[in-house]
Protein backbone atom coordinates (compact mmCIF):
# COMPACT_ATOMS: atom_id res chain seq x y z
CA UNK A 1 0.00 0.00 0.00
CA UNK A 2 2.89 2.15 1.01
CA UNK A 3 5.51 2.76 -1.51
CA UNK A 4 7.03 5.31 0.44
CA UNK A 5 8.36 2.38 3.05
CA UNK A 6 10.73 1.26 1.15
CA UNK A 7 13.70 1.76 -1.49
CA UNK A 8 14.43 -0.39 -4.38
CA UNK A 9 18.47 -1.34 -3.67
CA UNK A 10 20.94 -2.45 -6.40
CA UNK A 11 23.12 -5.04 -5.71
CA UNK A 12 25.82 -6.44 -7.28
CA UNK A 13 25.36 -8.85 -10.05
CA UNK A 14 21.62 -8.51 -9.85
CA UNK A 15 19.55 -7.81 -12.71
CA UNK A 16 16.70 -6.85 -10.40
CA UNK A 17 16.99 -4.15 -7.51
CA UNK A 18 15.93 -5.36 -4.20
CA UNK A 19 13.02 -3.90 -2.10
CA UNK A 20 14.44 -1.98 1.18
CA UNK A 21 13.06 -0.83 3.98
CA UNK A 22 13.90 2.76 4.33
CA UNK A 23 13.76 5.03 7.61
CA UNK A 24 10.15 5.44 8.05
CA UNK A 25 9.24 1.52 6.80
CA UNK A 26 11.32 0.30 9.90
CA UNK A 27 9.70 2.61 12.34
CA UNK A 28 6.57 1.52 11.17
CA UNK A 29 7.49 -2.24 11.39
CA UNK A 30 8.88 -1.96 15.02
CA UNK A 31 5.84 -0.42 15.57
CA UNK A 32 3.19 -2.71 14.24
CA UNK A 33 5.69 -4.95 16.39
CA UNK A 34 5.43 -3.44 19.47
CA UNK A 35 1.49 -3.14 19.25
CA UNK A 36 1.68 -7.05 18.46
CA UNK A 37 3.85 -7.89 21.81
CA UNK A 38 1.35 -5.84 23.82
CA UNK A 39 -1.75 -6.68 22.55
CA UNK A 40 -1.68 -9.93 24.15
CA UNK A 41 -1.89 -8.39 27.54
CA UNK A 42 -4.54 -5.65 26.47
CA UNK A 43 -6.82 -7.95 25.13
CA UNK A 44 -6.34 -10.49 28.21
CA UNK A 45 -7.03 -7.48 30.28
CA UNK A 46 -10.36 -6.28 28.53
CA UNK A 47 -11.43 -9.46 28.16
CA UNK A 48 -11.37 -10.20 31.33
CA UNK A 49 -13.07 -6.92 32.45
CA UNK A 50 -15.60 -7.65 30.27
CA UNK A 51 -16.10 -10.82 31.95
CA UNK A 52 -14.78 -13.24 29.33
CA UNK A 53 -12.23 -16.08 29.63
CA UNK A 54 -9.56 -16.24 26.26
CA UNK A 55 -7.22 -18.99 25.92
CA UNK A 56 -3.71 -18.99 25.28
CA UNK A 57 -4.32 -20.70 21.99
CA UNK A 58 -7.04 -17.69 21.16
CA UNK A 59 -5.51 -14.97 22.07
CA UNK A 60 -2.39 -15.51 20.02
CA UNK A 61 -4.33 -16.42 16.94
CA UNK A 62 -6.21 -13.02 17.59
CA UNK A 63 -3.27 -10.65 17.85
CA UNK A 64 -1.21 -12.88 15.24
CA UNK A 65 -4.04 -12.42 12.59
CA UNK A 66 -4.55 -8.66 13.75
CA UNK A 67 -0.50 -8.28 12.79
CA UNK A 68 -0.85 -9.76 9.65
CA UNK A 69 -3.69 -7.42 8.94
CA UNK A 70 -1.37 -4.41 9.74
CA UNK A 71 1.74 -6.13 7.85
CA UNK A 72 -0.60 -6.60 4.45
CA UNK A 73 -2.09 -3.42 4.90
CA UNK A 74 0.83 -1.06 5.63
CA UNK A 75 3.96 -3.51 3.69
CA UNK A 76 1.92 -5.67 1.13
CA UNK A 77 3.75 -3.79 -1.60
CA UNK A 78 7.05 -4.26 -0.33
CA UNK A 79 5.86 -8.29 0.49
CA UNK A 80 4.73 -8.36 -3.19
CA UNK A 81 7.92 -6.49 -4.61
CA UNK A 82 10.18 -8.65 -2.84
CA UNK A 83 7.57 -11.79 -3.95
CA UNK A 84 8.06 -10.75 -8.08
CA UNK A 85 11.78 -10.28 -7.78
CA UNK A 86 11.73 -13.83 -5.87
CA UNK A 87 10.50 -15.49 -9.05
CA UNK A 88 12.00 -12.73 -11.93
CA UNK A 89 15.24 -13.42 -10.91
CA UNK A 90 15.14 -17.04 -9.42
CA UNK A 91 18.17 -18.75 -8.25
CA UNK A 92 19.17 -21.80 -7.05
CA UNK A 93 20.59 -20.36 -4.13
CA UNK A 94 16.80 -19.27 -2.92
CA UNK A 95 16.68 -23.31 -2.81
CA UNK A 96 19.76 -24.30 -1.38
CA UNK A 97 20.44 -21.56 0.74
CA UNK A 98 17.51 -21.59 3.19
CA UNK A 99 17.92 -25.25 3.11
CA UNK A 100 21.99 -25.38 4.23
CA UNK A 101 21.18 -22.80 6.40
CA UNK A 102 18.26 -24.87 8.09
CA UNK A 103 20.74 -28.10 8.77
CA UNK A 104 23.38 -26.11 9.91
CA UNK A 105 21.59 -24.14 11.82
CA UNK A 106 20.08 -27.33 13.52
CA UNK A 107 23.21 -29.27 13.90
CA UNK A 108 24.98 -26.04 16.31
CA UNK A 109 21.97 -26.53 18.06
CA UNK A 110 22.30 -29.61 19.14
CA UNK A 111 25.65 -29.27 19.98
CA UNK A 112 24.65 -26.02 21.99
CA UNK A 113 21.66 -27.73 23.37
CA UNK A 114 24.26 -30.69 24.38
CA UNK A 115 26.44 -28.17 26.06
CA UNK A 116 23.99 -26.05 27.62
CA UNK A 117 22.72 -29.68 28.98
CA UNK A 118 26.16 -30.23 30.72
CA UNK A 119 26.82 -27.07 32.52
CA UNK A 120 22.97 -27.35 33.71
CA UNK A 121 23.38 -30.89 34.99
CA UNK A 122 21.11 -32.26 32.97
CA UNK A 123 18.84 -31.76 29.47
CA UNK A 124 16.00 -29.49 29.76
CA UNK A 125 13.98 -27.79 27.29
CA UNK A 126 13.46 -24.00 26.96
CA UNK A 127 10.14 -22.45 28.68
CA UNK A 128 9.16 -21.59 25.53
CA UNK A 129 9.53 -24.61 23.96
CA UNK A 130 7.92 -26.42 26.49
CA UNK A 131 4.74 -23.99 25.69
CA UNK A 132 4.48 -24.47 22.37
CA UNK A 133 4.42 -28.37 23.28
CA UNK A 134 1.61 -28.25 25.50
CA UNK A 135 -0.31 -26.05 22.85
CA UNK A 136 0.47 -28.52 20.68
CA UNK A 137 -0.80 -31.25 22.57
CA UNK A 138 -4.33 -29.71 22.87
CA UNK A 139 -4.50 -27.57 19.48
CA UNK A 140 -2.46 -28.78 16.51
CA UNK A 141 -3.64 -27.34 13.63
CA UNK A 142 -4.06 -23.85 15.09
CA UNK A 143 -0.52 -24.06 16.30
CA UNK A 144 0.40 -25.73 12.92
CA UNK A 145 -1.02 -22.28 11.37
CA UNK A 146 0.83 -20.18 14.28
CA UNK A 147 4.39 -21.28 14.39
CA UNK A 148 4.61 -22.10 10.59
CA UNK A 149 2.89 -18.90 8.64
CA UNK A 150 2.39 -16.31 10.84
CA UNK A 151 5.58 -16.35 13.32
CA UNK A 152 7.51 -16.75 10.13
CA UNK A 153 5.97 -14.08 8.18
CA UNK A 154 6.28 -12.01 10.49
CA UNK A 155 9.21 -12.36 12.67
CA UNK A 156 11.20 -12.58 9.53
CA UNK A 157 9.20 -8.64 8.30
CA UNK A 158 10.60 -7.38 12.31
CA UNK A 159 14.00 -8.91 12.59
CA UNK A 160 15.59 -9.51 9.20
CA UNK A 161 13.85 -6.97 6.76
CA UNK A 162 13.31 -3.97 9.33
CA UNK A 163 16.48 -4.42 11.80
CA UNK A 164 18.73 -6.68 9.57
CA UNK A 165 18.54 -5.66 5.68
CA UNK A 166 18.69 -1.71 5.77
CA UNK A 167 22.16 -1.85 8.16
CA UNK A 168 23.32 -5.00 6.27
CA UNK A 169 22.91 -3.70 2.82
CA UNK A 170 25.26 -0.49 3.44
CA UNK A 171 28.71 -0.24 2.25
CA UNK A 172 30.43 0.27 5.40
CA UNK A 173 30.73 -3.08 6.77
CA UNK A 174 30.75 -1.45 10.90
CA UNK A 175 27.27 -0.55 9.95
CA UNK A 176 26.53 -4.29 8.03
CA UNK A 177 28.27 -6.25 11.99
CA UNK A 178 25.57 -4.21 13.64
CA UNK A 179 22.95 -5.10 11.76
CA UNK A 180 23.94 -8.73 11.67
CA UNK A 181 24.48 -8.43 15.22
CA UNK A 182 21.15 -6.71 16.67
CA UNK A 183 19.33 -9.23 13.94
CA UNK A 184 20.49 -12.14 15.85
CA UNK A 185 20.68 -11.08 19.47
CA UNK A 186 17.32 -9.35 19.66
CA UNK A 187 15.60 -12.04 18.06
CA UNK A 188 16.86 -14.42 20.47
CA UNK A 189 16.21 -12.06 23.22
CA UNK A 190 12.78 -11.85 22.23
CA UNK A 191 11.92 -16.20 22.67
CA UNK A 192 13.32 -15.74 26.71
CA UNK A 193 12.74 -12.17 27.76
CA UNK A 194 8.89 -12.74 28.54
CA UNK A 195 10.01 -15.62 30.91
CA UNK A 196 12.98 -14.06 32.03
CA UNK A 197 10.21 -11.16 33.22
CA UNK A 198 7.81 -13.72 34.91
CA UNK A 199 11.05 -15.86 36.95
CA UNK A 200 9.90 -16.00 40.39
CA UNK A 201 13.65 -15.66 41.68
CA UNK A 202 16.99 -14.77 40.44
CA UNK A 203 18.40 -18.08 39.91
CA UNK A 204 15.30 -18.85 37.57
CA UNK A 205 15.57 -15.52 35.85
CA UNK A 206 19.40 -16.28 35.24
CA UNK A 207 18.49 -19.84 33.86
CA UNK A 208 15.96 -18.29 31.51
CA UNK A 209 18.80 -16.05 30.29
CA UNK A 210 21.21 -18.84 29.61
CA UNK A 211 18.50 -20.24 27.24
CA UNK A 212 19.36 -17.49 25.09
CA UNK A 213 22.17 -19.53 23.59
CA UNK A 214 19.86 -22.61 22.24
CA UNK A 215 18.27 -20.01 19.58
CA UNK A 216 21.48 -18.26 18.62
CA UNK A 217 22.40 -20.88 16.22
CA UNK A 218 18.58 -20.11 14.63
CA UNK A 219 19.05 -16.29 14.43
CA UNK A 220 22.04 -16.63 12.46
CA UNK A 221 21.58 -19.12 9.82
CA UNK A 222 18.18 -17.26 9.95
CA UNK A 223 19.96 -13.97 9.06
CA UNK A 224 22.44 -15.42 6.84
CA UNK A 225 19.41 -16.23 4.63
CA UNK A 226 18.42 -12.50 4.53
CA UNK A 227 22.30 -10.94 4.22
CA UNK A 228 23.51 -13.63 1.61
CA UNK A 229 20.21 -14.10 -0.29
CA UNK A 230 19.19 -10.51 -0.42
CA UNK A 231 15.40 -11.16 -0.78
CA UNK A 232 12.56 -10.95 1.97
CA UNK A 233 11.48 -14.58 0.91
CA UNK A 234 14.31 -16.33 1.13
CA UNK A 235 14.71 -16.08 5.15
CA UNK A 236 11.19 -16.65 5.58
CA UNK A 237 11.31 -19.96 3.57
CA UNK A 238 13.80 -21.27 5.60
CA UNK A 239 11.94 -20.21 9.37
CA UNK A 240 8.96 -21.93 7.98
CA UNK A 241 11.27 -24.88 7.02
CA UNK A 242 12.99 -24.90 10.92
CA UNK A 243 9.74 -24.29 12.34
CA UNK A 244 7.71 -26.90 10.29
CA UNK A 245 10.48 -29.55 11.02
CA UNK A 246 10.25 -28.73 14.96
CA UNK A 247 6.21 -29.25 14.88
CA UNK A 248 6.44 -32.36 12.48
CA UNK A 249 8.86 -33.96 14.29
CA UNK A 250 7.12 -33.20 17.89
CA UNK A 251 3.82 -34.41 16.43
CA UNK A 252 5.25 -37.19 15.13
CA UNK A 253 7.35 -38.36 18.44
CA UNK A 254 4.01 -37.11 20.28
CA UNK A 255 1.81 -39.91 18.49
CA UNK A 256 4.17 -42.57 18.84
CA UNK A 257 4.17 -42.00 22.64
């Protein structure tokens, strides 16, 4: 809708300029952002005013679908720019890429996992993992639609294409580490801080923290996708790969059990 949110960025060796988020498109994206984080609590609050009881499973589907609304309405030219120069200037590396960076990706996080396992004493899976279990145990398909379009879609819109792509597509290459950088550590940051918040004690706070590392490995084969394949898609493909994998595989081990 807004053309104003974004340039059109040459790179080099591409026939076809990328679609950039300029000043003003990643204000508005941190912004839409922000209103998604705390929309969960206003609606919990109102509804519960009003006298109404909303699931977990609800209320994210509400303020997920709301977010999506705002994405389409305020970036679905720069979705559908970045879409057409997907396919007008298709490579294999939109294939392999998100796919290498997925098994990579995975592998450091086992070994971190395995790690992280030994200085704790013993294996234990993040809080936020352990949600998104439960939720899956009750609701599948909603969570299905959750964790594989939406979180996708949209994490990848906040983190790589608002924080990462407008620092990492400068020339100087201080500005192109710090966009790398934030990219990776505040998307990781944002999968603990809500329990790090809600830790009844230090020592649970501090262990909530140290979870940090098992979605490192994530954020930067996730951002790798955006630097090195220089389109929107192309990181989003491969979160909806990792995150599709993760829910298979769970549902899978969960009807074997």
């Amino acid at each position: 809708m807004f053309k104003s949110l974004y340039r059109l960025h040459q790179n080099e060796g591409r026939i076809q300029p990328e679609a950039v988020l300029n000043f003003k498109g990643v204000l508005v994206m941190i912004l839409i952002f922000l209103a998604e984080q705390l929309g969960a609590d206003g609606i919990a609050i109102l509804a519960d005013r009003m006298g109404y009881t909303v699931g977990l499973m609800e209320l994210n589907l509400m303020v997920n679908a709301a977010a999506m609304v705002l994405l389409l309405l305020f970036f679905g030219r720069f979705l559908l720019e970045s879409l057409k120069n997907f396919f007008r200037e298709f490579k294999a590396i939109y294939i392999w890429l998100p796919i290498a960076c997925y098994f990579c990706s995975t592998l450091a996080n086992i070994i971190v996992n395995l790690i992280l396992g030994m200085v704790r004493g013993k294996l234990q899976a993040t809080s936020n993992n352990e949600l998104v279990l439960d939720m899956l145990s009750k609701n599948p398909l909603p969570l299905v639609l959750l964790t594989v379009f939406f979180a996708p879609i949209i994490e990848e819109a906040v983190f790589r294409a608002a924080i990462c792509r407008p620092l990492t597509a400068h020339r100087n290459w201080f500005v192109k580490t710090l966009g790398f950088g934030l990219s990776v550590l505040l998307f990781s940051l944002m999968h603990v801080l809500p329990y790090i918040l809600a830790a009844a004690d230090t020592a649970s706070a501090l262990d909530e923290l140290l979870s940090i590392v098992v979605y490192i490995p994530m954020a930067i084969g996730l951002t790798l996708c955006a630097v090195l394949g220089k389109n929107y898609w192309c990181s989003v493909i491969c979160h909806m790969l990792t995150n599709g994998m993760a829910v298979g595989l769970a549902l899978l081990l969960g009807q074997q059990s």
